[in-house]
Protein backbone atom coordinates (compact mmCIF):
# COMPACT_ATOMS: atom_id res chain seq x y z
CA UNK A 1 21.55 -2.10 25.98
CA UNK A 2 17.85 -3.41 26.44
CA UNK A 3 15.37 -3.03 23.83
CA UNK A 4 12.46 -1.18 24.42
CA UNK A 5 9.10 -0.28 23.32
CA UNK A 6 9.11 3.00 20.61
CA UNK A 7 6.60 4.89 22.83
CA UNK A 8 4.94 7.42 19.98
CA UNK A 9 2.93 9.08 22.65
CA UNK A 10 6.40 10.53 24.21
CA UNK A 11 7.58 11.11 20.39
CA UNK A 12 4.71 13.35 19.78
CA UNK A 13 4.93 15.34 22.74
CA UNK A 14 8.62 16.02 22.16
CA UNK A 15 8.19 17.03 19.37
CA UNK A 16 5.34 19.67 20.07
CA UNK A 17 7.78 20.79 22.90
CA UNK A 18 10.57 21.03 20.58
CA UNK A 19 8.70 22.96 17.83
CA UNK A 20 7.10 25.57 20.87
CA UNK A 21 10.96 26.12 21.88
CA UNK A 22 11.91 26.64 18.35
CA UNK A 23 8.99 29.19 17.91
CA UNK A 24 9.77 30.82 21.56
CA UNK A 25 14.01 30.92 20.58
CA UNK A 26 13.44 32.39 16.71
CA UNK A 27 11.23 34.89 18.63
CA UNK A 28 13.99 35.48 21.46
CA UNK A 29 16.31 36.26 18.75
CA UNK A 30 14.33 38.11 16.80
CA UNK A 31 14.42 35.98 13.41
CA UNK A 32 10.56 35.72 13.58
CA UNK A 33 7.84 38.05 14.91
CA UNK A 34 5.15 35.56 16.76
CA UNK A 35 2.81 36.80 19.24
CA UNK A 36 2.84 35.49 22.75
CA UNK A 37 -0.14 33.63 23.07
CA UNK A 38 0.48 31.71 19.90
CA UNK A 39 2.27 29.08 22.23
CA UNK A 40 -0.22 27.99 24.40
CA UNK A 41 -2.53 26.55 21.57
CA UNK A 42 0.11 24.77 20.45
CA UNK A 43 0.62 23.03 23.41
CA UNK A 44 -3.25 23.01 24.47
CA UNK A 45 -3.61 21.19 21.12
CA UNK A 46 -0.70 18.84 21.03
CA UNK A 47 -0.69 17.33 24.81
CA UNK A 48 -3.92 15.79 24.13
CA UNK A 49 -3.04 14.62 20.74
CA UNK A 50 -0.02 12.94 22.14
CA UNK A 51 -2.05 11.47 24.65
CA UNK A 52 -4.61 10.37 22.45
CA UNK A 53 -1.30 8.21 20.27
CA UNK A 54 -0.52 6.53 23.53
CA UNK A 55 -3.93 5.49 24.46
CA UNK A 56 -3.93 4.26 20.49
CA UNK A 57 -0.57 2.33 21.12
CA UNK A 58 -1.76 0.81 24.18
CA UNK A 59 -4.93 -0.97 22.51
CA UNK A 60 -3.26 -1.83 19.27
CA UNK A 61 -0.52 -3.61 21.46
CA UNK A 62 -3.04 -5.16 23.99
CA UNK A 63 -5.01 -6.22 20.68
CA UNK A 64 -1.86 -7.55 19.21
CA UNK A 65 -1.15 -9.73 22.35
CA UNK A 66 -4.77 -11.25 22.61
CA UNK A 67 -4.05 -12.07 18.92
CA UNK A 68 -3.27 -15.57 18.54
CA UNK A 69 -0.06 -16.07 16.89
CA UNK A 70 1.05 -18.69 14.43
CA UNK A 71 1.92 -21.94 15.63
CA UNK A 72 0.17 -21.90 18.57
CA UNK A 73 -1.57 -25.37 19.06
CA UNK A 74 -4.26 -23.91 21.20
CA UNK A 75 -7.37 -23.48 19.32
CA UNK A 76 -9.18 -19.48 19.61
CA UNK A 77 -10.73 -19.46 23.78
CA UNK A 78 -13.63 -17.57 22.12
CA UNK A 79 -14.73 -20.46 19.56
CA UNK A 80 -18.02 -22.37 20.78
CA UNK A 81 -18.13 -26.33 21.17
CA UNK A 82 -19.46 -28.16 18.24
């Protein structure tokens, strides 16, 4: 199997999903009295704070790739001549 990237961005939003089908099924069943409407802030709030985590990944790993690494013979692009 291929490695990957651990997206948390997709983590996040599963698990807001997850916890608004939990809420919804306990509801269903009748274990827990929740009104209606209570779902849609919790996915009004969590879509955009998932998406906010992947727009965080994506410039700590951009960041991390301009990052010169150790070893590398070539001095820093950014340093002025003498």
């Amino acid at each position: 199997m291929r490695r990957h990237d651990t997206e948390p961005g997709k983590l996040v939003t599963g698990l807001v999903l997850l916890s608004a089908g939990v809420i919804y099924a306990l509801d269903a069943t009748g274990a827990w009295s929740v009104p209606a409407w209570t779902l849609v802030p919790l996915v009004a709030a969590g879509l955009p704070l998932a998406a906010l985590t992947a727009v965080i990944t994506r410039a700590a790993r951009r960041r991390a790739s301009r990052a010169p690494r150790a070893g590398d013979p070539r001095p820093p692009e950014s340093a002025p001549p003498g």
